[in-house]
N, C-alpha and C. Protein backbone atom coordinates (compact mmCIF):
# COMPACT_ATOMS: atom_id res chain seq x y z
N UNK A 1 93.00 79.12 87.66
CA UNK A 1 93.95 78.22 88.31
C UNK A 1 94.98 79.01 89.11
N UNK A 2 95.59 80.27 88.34
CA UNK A 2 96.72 80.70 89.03
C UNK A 2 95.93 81.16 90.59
N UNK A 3 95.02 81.67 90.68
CA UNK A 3 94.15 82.47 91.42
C UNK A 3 94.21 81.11 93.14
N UNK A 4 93.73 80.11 92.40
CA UNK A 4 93.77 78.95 93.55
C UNK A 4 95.39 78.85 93.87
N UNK A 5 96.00 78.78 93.34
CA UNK A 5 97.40 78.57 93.99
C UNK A 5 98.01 79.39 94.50
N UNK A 6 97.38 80.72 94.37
CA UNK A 6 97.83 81.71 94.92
C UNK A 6 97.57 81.77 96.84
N UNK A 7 96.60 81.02 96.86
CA UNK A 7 95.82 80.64 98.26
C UNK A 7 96.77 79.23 98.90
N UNK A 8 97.70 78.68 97.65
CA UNK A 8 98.34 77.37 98.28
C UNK A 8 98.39 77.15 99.98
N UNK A 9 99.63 78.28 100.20
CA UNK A 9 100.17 78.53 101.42
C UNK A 9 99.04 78.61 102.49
N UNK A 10 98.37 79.48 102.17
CA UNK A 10 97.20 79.60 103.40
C UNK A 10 96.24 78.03 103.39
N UNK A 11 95.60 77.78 102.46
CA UNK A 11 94.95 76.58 102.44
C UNK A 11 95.78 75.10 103.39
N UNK A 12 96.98 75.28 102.80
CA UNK A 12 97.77 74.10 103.87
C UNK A 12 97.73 74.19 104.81
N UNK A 13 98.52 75.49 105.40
CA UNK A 13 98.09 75.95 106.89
C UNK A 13 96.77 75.84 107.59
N UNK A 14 96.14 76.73 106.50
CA UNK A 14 94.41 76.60 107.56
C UNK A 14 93.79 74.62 107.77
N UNK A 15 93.99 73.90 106.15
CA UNK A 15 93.79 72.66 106.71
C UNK A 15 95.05 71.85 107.37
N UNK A 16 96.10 72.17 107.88
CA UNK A 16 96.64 71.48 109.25
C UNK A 16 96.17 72.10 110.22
N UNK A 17 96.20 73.31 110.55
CA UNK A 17 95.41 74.11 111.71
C UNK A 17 94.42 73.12 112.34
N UNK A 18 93.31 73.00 111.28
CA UNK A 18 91.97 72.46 111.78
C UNK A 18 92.29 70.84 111.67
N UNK A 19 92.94 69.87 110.99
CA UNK A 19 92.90 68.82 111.69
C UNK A 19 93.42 68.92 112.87
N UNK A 20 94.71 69.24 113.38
CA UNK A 20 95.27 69.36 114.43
C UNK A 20 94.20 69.75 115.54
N UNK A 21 93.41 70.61 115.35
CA UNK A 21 92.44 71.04 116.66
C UNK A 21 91.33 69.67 116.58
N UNK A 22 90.99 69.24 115.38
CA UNK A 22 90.23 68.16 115.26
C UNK A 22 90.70 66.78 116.25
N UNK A 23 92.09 67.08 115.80
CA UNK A 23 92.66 65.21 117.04
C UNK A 23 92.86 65.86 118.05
N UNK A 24 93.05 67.16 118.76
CA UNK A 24 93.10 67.73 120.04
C UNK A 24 91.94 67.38 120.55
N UNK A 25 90.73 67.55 120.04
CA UNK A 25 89.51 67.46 120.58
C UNK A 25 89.08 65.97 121.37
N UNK A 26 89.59 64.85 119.56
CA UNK A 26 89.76 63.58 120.54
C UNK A 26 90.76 63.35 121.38
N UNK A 27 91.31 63.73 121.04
CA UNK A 27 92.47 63.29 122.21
C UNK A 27 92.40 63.67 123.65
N UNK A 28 91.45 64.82 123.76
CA UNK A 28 91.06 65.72 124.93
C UNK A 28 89.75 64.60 125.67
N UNK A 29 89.36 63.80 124.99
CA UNK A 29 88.31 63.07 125.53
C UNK A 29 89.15 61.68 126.56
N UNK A 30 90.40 61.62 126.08
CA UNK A 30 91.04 60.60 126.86
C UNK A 30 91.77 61.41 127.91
N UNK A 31 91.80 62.50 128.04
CA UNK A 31 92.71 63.43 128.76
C UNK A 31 94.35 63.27 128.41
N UNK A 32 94.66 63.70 127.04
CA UNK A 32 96.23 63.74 126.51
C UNK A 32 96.06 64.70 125.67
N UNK A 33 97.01 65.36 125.90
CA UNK A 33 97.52 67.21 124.59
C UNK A 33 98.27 66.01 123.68
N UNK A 34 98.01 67.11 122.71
CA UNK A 34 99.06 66.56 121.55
C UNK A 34 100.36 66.23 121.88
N UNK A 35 100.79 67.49 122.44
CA UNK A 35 102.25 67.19 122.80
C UNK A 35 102.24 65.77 123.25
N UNK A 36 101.68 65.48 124.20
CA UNK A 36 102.02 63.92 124.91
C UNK A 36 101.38 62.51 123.72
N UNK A 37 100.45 62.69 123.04
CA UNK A 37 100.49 62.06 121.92
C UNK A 37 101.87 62.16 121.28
N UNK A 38 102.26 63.38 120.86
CA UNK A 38 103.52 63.28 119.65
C UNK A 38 104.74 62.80 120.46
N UNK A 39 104.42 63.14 121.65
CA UNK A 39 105.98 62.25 122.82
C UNK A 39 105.61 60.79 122.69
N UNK A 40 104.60 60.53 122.65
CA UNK A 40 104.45 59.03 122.81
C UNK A 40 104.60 58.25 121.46
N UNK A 41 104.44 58.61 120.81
CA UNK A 41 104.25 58.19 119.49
C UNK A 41 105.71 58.51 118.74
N UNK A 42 106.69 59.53 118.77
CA UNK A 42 107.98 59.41 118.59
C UNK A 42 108.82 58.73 119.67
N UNK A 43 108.25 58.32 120.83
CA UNK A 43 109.27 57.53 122.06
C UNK A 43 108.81 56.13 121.24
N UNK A 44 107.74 55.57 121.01
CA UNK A 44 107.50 54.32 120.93
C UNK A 44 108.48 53.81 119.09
N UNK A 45 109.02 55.20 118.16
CA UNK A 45 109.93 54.61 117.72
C UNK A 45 110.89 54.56 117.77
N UNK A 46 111.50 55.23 119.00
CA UNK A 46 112.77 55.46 119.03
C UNK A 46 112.93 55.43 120.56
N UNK A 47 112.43 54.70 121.20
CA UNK A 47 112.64 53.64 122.77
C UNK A 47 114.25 53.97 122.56
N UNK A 48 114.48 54.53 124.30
CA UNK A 48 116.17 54.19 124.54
C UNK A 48 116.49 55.96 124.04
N UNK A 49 115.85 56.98 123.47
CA UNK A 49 116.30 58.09 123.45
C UNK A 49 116.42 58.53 124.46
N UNK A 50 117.19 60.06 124.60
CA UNK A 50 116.97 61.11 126.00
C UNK A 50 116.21 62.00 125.58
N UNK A 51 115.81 62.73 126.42
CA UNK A 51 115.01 63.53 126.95
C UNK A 51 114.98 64.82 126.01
N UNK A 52 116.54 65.01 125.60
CA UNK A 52 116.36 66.47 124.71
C UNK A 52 116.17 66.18 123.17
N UNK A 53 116.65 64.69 122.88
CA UNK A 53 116.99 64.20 121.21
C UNK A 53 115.07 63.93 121.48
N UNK A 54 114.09 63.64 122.36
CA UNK A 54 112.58 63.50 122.01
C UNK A 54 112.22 65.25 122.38
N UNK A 55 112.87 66.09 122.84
CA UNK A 55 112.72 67.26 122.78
C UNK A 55 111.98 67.83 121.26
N UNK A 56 113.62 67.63 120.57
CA UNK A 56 113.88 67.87 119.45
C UNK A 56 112.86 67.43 118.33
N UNK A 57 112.64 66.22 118.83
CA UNK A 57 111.99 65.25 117.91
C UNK A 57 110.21 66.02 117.46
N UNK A 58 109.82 66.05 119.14
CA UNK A 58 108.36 66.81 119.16
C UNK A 58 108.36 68.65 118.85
N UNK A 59 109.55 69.11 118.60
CA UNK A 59 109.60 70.14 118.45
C UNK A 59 109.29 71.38 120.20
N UNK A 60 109.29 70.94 120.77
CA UNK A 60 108.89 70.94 122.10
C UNK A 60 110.37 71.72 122.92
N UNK A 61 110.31 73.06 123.62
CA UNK A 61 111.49 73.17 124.43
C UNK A 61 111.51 72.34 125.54
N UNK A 62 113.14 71.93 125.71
CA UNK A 62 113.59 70.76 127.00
C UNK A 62 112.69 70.92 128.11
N UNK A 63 112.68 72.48 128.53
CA UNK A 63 112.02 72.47 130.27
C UNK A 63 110.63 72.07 130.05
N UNK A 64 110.06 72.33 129.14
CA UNK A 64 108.55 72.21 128.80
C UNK A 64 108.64 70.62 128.69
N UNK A 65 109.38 70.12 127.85
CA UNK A 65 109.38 68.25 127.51
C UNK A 65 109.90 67.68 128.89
N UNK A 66 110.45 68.49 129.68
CA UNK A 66 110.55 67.47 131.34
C UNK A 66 109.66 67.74 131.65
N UNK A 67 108.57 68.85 132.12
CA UNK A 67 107.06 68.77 133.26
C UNK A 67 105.93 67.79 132.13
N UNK A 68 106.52 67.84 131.10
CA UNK A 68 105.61 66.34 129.94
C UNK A 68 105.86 65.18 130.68
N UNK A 69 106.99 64.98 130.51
CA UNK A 69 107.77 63.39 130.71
C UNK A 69 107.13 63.55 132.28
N UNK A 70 107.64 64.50 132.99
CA UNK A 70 107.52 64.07 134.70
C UNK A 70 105.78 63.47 134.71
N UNK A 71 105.06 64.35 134.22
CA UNK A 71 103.69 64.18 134.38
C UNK A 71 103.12 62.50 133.69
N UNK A 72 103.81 62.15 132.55
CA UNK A 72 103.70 60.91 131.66
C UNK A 72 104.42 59.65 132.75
N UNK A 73 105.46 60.32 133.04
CA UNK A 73 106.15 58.96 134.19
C UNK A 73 105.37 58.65 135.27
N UNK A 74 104.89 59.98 136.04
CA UNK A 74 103.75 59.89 137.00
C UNK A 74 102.77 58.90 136.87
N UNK A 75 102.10 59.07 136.00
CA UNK A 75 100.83 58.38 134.78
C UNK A 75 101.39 56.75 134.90
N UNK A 76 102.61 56.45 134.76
CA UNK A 76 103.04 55.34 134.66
C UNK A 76 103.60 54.88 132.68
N UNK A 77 103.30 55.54 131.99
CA UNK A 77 103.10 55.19 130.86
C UNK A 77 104.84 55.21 130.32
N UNK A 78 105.94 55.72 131.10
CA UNK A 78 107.01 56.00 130.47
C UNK A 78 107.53 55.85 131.53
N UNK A 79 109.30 55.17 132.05
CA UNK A 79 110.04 55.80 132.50
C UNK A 79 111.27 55.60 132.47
N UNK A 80 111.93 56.70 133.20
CA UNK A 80 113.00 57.14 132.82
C UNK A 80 114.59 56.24 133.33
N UNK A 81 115.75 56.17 132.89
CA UNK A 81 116.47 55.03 133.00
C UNK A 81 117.79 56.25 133.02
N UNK A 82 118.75 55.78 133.93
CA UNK A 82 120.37 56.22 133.92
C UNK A 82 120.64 56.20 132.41
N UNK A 83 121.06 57.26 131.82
CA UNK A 83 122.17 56.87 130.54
C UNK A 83 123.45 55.95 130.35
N UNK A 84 123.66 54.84 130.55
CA UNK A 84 124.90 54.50 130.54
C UNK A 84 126.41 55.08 130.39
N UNK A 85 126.60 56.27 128.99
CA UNK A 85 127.21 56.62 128.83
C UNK A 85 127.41 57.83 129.18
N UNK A 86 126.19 58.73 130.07
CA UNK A 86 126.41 59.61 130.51
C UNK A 86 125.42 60.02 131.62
N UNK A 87 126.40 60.13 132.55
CA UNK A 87 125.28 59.97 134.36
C UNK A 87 124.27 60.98 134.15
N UNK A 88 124.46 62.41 133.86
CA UNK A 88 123.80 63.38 133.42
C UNK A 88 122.69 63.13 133.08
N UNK A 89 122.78 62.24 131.62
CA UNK A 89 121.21 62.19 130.88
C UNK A 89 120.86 61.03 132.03
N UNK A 90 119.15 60.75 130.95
CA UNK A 90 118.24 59.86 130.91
C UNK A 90 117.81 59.38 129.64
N UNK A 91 117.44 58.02 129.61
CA UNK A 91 117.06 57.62 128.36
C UNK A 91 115.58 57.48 128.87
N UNK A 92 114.80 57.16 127.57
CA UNK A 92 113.10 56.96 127.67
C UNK A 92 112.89 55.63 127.26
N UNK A 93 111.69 54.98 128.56
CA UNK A 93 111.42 53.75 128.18
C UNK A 93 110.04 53.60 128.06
N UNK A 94 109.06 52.77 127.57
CA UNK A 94 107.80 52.69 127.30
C UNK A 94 107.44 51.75 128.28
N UNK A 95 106.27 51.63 129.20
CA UNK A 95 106.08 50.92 130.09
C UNK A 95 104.81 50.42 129.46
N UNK A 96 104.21 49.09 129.99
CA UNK A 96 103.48 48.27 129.40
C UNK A 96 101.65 49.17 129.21
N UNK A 97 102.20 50.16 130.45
CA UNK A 97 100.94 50.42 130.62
C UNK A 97 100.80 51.68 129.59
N UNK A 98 101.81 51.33 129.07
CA UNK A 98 101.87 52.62 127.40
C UNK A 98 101.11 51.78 126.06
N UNK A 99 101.60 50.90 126.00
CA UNK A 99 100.15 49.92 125.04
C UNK A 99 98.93 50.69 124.26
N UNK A 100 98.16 50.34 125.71
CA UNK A 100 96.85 50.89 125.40
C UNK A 100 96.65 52.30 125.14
N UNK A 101 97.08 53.03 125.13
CA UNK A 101 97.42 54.52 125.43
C UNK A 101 97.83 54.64 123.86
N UNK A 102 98.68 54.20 123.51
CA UNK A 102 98.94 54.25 121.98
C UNK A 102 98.19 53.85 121.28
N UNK A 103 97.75 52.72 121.62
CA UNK A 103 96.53 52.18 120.47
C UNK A 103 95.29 53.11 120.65
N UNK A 104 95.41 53.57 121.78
CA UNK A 104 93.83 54.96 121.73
C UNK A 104 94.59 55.76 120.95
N UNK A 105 95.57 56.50 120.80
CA UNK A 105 95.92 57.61 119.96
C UNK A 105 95.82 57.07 118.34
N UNK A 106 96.42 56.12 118.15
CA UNK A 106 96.55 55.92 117.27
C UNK A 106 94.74 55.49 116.58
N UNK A 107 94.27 54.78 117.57
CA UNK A 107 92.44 54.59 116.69
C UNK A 107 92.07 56.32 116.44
N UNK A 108 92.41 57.46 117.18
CA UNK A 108 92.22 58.82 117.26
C UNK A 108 92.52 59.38 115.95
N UNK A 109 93.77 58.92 115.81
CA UNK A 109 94.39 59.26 114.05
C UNK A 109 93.98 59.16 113.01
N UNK A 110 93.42 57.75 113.18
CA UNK A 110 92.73 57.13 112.13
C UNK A 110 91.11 57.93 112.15
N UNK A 111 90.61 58.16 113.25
CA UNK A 111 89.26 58.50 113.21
C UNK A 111 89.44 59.72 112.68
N UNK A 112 90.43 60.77 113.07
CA UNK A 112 90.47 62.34 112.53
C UNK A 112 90.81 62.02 110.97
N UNK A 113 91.77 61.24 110.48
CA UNK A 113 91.67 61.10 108.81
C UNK A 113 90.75 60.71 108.27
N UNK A 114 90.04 59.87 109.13
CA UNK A 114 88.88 59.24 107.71
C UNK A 114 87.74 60.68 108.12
N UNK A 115 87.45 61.22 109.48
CA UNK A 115 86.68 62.57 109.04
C UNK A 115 87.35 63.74 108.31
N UNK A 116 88.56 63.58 108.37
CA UNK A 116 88.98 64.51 107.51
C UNK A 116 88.80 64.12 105.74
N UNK A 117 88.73 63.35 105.41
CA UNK A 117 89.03 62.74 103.81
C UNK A 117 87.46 61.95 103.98
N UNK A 118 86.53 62.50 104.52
CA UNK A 118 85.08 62.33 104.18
C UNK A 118 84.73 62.47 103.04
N UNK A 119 84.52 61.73 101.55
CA UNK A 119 84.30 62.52 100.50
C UNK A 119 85.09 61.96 99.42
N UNK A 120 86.12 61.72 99.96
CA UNK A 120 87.74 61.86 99.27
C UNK A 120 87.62 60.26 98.60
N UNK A 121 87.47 59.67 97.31
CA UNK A 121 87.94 58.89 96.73
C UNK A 121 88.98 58.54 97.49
N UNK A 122 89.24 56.65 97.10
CA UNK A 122 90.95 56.10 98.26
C UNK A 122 91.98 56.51 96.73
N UNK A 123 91.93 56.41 95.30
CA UNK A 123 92.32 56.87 94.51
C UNK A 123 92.99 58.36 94.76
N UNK A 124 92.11 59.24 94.60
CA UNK A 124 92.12 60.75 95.11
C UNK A 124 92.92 60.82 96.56
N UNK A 125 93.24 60.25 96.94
CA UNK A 125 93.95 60.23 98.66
C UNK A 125 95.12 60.01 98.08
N UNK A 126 95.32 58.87 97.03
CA UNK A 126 96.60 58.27 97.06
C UNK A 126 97.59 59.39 96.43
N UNK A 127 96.91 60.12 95.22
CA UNK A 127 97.41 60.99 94.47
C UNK A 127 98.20 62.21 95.52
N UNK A 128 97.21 62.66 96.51
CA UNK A 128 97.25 63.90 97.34
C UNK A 128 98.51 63.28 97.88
N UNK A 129 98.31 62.07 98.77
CA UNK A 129 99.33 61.91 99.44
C UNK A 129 100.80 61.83 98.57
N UNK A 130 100.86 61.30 97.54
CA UNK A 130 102.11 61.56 96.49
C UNK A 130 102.55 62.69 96.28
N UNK A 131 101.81 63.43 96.30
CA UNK A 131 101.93 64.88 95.82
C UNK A 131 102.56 65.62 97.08
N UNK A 132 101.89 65.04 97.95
CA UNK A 132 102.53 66.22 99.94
C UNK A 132 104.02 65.66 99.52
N UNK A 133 104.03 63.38 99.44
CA UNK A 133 105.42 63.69 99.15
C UNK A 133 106.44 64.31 98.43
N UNK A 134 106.21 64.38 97.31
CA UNK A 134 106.83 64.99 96.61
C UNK A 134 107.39 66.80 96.98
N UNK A 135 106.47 67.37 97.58
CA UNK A 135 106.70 68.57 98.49
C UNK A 135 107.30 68.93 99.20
N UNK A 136 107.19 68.01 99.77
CA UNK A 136 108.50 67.50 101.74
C UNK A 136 109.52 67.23 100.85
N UNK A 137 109.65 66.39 99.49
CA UNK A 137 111.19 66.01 99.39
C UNK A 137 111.45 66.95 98.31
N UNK A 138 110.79 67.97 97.97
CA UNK A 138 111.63 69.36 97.06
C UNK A 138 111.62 70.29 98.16
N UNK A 139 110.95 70.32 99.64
CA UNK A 139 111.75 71.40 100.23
C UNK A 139 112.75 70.93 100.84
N UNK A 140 112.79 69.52 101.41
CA UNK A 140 113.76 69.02 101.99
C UNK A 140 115.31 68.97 101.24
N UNK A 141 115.04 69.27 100.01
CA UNK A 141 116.01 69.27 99.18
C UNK A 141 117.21 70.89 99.27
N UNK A 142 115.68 71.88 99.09
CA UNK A 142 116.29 73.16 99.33
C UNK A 142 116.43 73.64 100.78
N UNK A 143 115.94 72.87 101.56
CA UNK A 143 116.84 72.97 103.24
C UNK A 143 118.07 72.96 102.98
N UNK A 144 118.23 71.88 102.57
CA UNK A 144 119.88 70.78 102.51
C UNK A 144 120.56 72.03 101.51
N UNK A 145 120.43 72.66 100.66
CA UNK A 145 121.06 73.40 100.22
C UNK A 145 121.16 74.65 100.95
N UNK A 146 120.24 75.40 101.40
CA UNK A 146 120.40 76.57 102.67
C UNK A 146 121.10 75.85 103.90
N UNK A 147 121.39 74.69 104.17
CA UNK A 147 122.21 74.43 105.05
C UNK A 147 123.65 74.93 104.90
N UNK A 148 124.04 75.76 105.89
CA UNK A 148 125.39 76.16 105.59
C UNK A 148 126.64 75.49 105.19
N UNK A 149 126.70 74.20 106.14
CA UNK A 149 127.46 72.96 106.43
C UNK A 149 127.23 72.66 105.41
N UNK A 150 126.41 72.16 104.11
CA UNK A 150 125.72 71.16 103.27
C UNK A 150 126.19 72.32 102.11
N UNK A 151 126.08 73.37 102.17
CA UNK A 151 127.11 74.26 101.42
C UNK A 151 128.49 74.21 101.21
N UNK A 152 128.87 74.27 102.15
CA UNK A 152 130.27 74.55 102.13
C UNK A 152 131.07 72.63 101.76
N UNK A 153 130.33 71.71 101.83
CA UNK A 153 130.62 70.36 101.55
C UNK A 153 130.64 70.61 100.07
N UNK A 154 129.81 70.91 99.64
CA UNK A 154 129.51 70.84 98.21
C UNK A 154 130.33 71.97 97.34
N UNK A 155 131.17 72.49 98.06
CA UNK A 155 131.77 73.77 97.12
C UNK A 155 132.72 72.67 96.67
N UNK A 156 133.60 72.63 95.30
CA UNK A 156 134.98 72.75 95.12
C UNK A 156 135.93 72.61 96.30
N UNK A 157 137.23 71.78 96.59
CA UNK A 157 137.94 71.75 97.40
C UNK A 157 138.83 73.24 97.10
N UNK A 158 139.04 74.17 96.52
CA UNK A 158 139.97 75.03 96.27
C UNK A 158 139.35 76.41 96.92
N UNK A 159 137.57 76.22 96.39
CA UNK A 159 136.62 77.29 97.34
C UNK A 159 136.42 77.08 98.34
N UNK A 160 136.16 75.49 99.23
CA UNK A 160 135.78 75.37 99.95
C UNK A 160 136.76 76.12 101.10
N UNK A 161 138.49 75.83 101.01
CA UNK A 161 139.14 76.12 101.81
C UNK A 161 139.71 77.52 101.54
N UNK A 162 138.62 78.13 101.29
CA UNK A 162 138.82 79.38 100.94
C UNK A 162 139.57 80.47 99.85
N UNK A 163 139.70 79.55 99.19
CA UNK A 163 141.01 79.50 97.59
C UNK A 163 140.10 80.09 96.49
N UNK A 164 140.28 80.62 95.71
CA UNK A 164 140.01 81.28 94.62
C UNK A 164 140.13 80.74 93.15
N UNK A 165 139.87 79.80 93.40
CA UNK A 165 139.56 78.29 92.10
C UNK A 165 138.79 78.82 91.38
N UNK A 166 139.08 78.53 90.11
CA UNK A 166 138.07 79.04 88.89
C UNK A 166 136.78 78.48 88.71
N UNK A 167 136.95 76.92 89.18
CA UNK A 167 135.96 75.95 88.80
C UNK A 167 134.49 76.54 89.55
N UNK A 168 133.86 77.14 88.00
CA UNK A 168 132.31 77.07 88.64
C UNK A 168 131.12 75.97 88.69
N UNK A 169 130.09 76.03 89.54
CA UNK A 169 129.83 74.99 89.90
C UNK A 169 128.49 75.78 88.94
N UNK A 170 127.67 74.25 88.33
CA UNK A 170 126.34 74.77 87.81
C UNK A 170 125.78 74.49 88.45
N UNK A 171 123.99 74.94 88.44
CA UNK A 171 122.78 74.75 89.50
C UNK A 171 122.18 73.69 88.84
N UNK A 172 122.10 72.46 89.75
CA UNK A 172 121.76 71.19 89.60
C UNK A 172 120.38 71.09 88.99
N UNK A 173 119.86 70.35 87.83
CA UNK A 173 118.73 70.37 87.33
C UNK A 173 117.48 69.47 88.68
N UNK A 174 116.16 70.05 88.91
CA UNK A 174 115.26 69.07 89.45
C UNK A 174 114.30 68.78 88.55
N UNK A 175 113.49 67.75 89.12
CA UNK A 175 112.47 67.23 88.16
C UNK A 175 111.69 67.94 88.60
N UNK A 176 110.63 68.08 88.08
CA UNK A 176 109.55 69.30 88.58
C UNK A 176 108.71 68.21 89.39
C-alpha cells in the first residue's frame, strides 16, 4: 500500500495530463483549444466579467486572454461591452451564437469522462469523486493558512499588531 501512495502525486498528474490531451483532441475536431473552452465555460458563469478577473479565472496571462477574446469576438461567440464604472475596462458578454458552441463543449466533457471512467462502477465514481473533494477542501484549507493575510487575521489582536502577548495559539485539530 505505502508503495502505491508513494506514486500518489505522479498518478494525479499523469491522469489529468492525459484527460486534458484527451478533450484537446475533441475539442480540436470543432476547431477550439482548451483555453477557449475554459474562457467559455467560466464567461457563461460569470457573464458581465472583465477581461483580466476571466484572465484570472482561466489561469491564462491578460495579453494572451485578449488575442483569445479578440479571436472569440471575431468568431462572433462573445462580445465585448464599455465597463460602466470604468471607461478603461470591458466587460464579457455571451452572444447567442455562443449556445451551440457550449453545448458542443460541454457533450465533449461528458464524452472524455465517460471514456475516461470506462470500467468504473457509478458507485466507485461517486466514492472517487468524494474523495478529490475532500482533497481540494484539505488543501484549500492549508492555502488559507499559508496565506499571509489569512495569517496575520488569525493571530491574537496583541500579536497581530505586533505586541508581544503571551496568548499562544494551538494548531487547530482536522478530521482526517
Amino acid at each position: 500500500m505505502a508503495d502505491r501512495l508513494n506514486s500518489f502525486g505522479f498518478l494525479l498528474r499523469d491522469v489529468s495530463r492525459r484527460y486534458v490531451q484527451r478533450f484537446e483532441r475533441h475539442a480540436a475536431d470543432i476547431s477550439l483549444t482548451l483555453v477557449q473552452c475554459r474562457a467559455l465555460a467560466h464567461l457563461e458563469k460569470n457573464e458581465g466579467i472583465s477581461q483580466a478577473r476571466l484572465a484570472e479565472l482561466t489561469e491564462v496571462e491578460p495579453m494572451a486572454m485578449v488575442r483569445i477574446l479578440d479571436r472569440m469576438e471575431a468568431e462572433g461567440v462573445l462580445e465585448r461591452r464599455l465597463d460602466p464604472d470604468d471607461r478603461r475596462a470591458r466587460r464579457l458578454y455571451l452572444t447567442t451564437k455562443a449556445g451551440p458552441v457550449l453545448d458542443e463543449i460541454w457533450r465533449l466533457a461528458a464524452l472524455t469522462r465517460a471514456e475516461t471512467f470506462a470500467g468504473v462502477a457509478r458507485a466507485e465514481r461517486e466514492v472517487f469523486i468524494g474523495v478529490l473533494e475532500r482533497l481540494d477542501a484539505n488543501l484549500s484549507v492549508l492555502d488559507a493558512q499559508d496565506d499571509p493575510a489569512a495569517r496575520a487575521a488569525s493571530r491574537p489582536p496583541a500579536l497581530a499588531a505586533g505586541g508581544k502577548g503571551r496568548t499562544r495559539r494551538l494548531p487547530t485539530k482536522q478530521e482526517p
